[in-house]
C-alpha atoms as a PDB file:
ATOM      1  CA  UNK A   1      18.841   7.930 -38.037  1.00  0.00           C
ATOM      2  CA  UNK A   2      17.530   8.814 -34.698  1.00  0.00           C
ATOM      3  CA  UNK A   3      14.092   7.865 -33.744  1.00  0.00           C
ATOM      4  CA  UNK A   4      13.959   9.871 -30.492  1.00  0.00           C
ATOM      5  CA  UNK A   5      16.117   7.543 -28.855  1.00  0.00           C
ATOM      6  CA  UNK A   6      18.978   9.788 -28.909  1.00  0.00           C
ATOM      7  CA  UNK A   7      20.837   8.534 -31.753  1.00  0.00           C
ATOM      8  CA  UNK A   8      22.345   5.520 -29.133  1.00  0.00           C
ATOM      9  CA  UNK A   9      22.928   2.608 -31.140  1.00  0.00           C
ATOM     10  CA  UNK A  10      22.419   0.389 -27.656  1.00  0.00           C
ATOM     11  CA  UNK A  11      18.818   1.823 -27.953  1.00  0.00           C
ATOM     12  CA  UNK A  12      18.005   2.347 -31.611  1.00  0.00           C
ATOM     13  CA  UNK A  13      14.968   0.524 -32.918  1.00  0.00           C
ATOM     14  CA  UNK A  14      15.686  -1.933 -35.657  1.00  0.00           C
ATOM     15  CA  UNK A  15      19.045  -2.314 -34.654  1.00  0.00           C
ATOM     16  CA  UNK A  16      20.103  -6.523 -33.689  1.00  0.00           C
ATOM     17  CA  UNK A  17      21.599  -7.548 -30.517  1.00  0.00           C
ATOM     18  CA  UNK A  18      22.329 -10.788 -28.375  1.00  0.00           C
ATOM     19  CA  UNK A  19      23.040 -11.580 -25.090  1.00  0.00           C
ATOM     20  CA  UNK A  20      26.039 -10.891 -23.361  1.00  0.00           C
ATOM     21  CA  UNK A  21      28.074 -13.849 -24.943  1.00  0.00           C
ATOM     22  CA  UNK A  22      31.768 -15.096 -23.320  1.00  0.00           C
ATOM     23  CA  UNK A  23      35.100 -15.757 -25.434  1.00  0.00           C
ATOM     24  CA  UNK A  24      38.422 -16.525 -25.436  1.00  0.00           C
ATOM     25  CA  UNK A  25      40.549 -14.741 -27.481  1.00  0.00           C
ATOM     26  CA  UNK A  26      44.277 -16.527 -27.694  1.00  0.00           C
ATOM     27  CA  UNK A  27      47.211 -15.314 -30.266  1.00  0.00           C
ATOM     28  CA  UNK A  28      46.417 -18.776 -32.182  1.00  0.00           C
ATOM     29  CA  UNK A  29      43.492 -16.992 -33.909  1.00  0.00           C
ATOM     30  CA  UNK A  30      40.280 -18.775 -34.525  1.00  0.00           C
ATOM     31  CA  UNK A  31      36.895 -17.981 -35.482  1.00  0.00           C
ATOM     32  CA  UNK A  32      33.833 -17.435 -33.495  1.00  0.00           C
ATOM     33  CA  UNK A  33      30.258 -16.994 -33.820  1.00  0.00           C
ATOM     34  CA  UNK A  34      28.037 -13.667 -32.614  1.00  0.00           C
ATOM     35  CA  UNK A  35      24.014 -14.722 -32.666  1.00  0.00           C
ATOM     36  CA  UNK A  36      22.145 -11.795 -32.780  1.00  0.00           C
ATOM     37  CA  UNK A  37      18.807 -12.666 -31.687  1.00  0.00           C
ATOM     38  CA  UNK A  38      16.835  -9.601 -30.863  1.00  0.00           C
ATOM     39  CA  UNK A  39      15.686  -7.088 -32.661  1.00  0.00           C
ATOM     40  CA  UNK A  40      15.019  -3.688 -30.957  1.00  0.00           C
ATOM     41  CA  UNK A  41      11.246  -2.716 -30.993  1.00  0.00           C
ATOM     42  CA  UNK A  42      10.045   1.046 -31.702  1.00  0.00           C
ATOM     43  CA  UNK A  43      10.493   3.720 -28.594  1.00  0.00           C
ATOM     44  CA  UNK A  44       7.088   4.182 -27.338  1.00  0.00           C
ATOM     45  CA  UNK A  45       5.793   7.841 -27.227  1.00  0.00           C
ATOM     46  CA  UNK A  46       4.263   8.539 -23.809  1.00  0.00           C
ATOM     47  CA  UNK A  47       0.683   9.527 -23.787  1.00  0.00           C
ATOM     48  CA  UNK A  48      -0.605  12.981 -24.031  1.00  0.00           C
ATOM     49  CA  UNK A  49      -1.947  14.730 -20.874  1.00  0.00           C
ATOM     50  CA  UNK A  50      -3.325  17.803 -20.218  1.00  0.00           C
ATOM     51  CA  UNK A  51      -0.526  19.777 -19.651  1.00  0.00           C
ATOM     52  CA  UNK A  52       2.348  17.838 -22.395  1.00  0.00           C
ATOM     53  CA  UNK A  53       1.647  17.003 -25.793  1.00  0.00           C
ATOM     54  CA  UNK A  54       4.235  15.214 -28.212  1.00  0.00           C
ATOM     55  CA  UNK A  55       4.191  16.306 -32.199  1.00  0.00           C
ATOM     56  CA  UNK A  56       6.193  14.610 -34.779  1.00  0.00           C
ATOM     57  CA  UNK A  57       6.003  15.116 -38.463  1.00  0.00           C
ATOM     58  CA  UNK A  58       7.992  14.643 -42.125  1.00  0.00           C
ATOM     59  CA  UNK A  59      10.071  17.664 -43.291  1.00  0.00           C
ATOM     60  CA  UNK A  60       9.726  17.922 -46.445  1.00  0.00           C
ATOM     61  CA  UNK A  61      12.550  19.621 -47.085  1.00  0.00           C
ATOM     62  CA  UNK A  62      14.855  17.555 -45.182  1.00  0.00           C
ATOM     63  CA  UNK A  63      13.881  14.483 -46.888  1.00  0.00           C
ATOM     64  CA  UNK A  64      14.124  15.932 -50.179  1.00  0.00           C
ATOM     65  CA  UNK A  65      18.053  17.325 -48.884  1.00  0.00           C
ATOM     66  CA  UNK A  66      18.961  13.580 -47.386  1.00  0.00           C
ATOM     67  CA  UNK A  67      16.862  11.626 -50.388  1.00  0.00           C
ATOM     68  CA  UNK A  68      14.735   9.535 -47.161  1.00  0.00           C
ATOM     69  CA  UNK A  69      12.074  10.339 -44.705  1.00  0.00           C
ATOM     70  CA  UNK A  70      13.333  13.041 -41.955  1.00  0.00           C
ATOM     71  CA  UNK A  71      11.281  13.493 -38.870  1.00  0.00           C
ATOM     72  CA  UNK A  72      11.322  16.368 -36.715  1.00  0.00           C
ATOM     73  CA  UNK A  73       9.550  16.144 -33.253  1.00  0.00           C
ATOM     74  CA  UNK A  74       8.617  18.655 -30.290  1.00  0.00           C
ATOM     75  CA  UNK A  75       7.478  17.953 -26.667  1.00  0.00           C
ATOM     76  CA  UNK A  76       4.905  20.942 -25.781  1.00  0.00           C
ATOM     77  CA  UNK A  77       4.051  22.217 -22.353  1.00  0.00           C
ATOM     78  CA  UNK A  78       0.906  24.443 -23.026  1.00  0.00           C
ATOM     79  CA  UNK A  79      -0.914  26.334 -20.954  1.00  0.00           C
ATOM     80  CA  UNK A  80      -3.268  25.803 -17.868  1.00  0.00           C
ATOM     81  CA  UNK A  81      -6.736  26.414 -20.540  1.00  0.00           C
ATOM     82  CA  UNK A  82      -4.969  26.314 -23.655  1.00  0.00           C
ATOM     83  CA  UNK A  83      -8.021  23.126 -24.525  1.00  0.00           C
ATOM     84  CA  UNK A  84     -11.006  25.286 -23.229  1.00  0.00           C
ATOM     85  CA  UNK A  85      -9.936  28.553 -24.450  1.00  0.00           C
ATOM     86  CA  UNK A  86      -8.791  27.655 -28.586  1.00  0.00           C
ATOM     87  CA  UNK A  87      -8.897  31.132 -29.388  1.00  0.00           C
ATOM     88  CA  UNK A  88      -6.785  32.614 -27.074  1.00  0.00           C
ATOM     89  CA  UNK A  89      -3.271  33.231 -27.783  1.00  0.00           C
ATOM     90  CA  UNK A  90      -0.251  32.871 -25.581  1.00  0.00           C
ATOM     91  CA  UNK A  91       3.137  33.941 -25.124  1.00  0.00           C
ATOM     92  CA  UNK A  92       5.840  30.760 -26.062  1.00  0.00           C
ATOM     93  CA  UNK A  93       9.202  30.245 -25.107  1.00  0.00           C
ATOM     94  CA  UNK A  94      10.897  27.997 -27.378  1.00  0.00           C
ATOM     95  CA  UNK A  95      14.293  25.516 -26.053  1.00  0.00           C
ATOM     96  CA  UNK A  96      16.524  23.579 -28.499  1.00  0.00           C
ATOM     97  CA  UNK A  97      17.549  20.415 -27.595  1.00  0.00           C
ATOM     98  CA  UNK A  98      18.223  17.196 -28.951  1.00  0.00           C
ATOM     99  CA  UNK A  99      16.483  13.654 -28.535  1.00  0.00           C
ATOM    100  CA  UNK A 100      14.282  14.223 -25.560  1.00  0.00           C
ATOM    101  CA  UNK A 101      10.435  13.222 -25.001  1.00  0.00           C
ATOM    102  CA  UNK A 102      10.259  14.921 -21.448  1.00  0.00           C
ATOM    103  CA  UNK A 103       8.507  17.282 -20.958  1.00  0.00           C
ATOM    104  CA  UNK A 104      10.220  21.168 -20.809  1.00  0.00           C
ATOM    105  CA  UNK A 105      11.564  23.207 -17.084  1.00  0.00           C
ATOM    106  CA  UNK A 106      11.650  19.591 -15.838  1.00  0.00           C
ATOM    107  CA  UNK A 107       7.459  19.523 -15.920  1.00  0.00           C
ATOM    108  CA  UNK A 108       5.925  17.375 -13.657  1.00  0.00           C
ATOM    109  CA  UNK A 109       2.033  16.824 -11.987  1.00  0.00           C
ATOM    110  CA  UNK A 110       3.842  15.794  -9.416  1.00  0.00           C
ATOM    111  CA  UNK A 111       4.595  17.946  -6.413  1.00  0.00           C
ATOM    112  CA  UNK A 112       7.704  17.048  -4.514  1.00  0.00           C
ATOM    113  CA  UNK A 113       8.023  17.028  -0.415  1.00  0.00           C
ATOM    114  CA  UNK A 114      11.449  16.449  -0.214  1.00  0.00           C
ATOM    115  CA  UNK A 115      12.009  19.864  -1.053  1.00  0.00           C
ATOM    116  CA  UNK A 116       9.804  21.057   2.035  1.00  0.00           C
ATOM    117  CA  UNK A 117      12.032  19.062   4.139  1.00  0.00           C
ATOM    118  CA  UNK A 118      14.774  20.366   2.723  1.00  0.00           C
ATOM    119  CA  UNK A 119      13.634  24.090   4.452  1.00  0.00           C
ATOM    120  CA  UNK A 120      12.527  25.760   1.362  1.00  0.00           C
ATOM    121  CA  UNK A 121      10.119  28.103   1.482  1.00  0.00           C
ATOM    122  CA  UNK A 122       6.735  27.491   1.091  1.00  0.00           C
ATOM    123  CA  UNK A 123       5.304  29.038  -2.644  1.00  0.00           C
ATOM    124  CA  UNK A 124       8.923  28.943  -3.892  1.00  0.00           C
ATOM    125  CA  UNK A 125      11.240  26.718  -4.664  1.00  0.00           C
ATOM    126  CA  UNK A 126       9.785  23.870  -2.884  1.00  0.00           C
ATOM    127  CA  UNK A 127       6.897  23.825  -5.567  1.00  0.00           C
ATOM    128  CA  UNK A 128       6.883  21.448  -8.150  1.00  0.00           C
ATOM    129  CA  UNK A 129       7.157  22.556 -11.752  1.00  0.00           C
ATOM    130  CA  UNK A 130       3.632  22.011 -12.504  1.00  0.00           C
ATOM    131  CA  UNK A 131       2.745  23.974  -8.533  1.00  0.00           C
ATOM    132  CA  UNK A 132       4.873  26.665 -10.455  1.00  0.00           C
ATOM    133  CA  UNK A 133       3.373  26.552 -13.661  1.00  0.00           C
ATOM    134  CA  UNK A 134      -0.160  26.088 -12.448  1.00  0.00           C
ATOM    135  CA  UNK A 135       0.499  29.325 -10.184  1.00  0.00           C
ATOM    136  CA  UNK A 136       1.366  31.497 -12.478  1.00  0.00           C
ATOM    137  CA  UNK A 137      -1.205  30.449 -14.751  1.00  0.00           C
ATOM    138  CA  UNK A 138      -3.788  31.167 -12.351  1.00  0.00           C
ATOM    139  CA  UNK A 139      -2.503  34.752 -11.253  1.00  0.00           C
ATOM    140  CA  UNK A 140      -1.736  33.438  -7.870  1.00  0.00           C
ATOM    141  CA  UNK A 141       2.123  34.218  -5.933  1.00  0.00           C
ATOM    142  CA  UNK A 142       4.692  32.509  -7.176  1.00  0.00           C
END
């Protein structure tokens, strides 16, 4: 079951690996022996911030349907004020996708230069997501 790993059994907590281990494989058969040794730990959520917050919950209805515990999970981008302003309500735009913790439009606090040097404009698409974002939260020019 995935556990916002992305259903990859390489990356799936609780599943058991090893190390990379050599044989040789001949047509005289044989046996050999596979240790597995490790055990994978739980994928750890990334913080909250201002801007991103990460829900997960039980559906009840799912986990009646499968007969065990179904999860369903969201990353949020809210805002710029959503945390001083509780009452106010905003427009959403909702994307369905599968397995991902990052944050949605490729969000980022992060502005990016390489994209001035590219010869973008400036206030377009050299701004980061969160210049964007922030921008048009504000009421300033995209």
């Amino acid at each position: 079951m995935d556990q916002w790993e992305g259903q990859e059994f390489e990356s799936s907590p609780g599943n058991l690996v090893s190390q990379p281990q050599r044989f040789h494989l001949d047509s005289g058969g044989g046996n050999f022996k596979v240790n597995l040794t490790k055990v994978i730990p739980p994928i750890q959520l990334p913080p909250d911030l201002e801007w991103v917050r990460r829900i997960k919950f039980e559906s009840k209805l799912l986990t009646q349907f499968w007969r065990h515990p179904i999860y369903i999970g969201a990353t949020v981008l809210l805002p710029k004020g959503y945390d001083s302003h509780p009452g106010v309500r905003y427009p959403v735009v909702y994307l369905q996708g599968h397995f991902s913790m990052d944050a949605p439009f490729g969000f980022t606090t992060e502005s990016d230069p390489g994209l001035q040097e590219l010869g973008a404009p400036a206030g377009g698409m050299g701004r980061s997501a969160f210049e964007q974002y922030a921008g048009t939260a504000t009421g300033q020019p995209l």
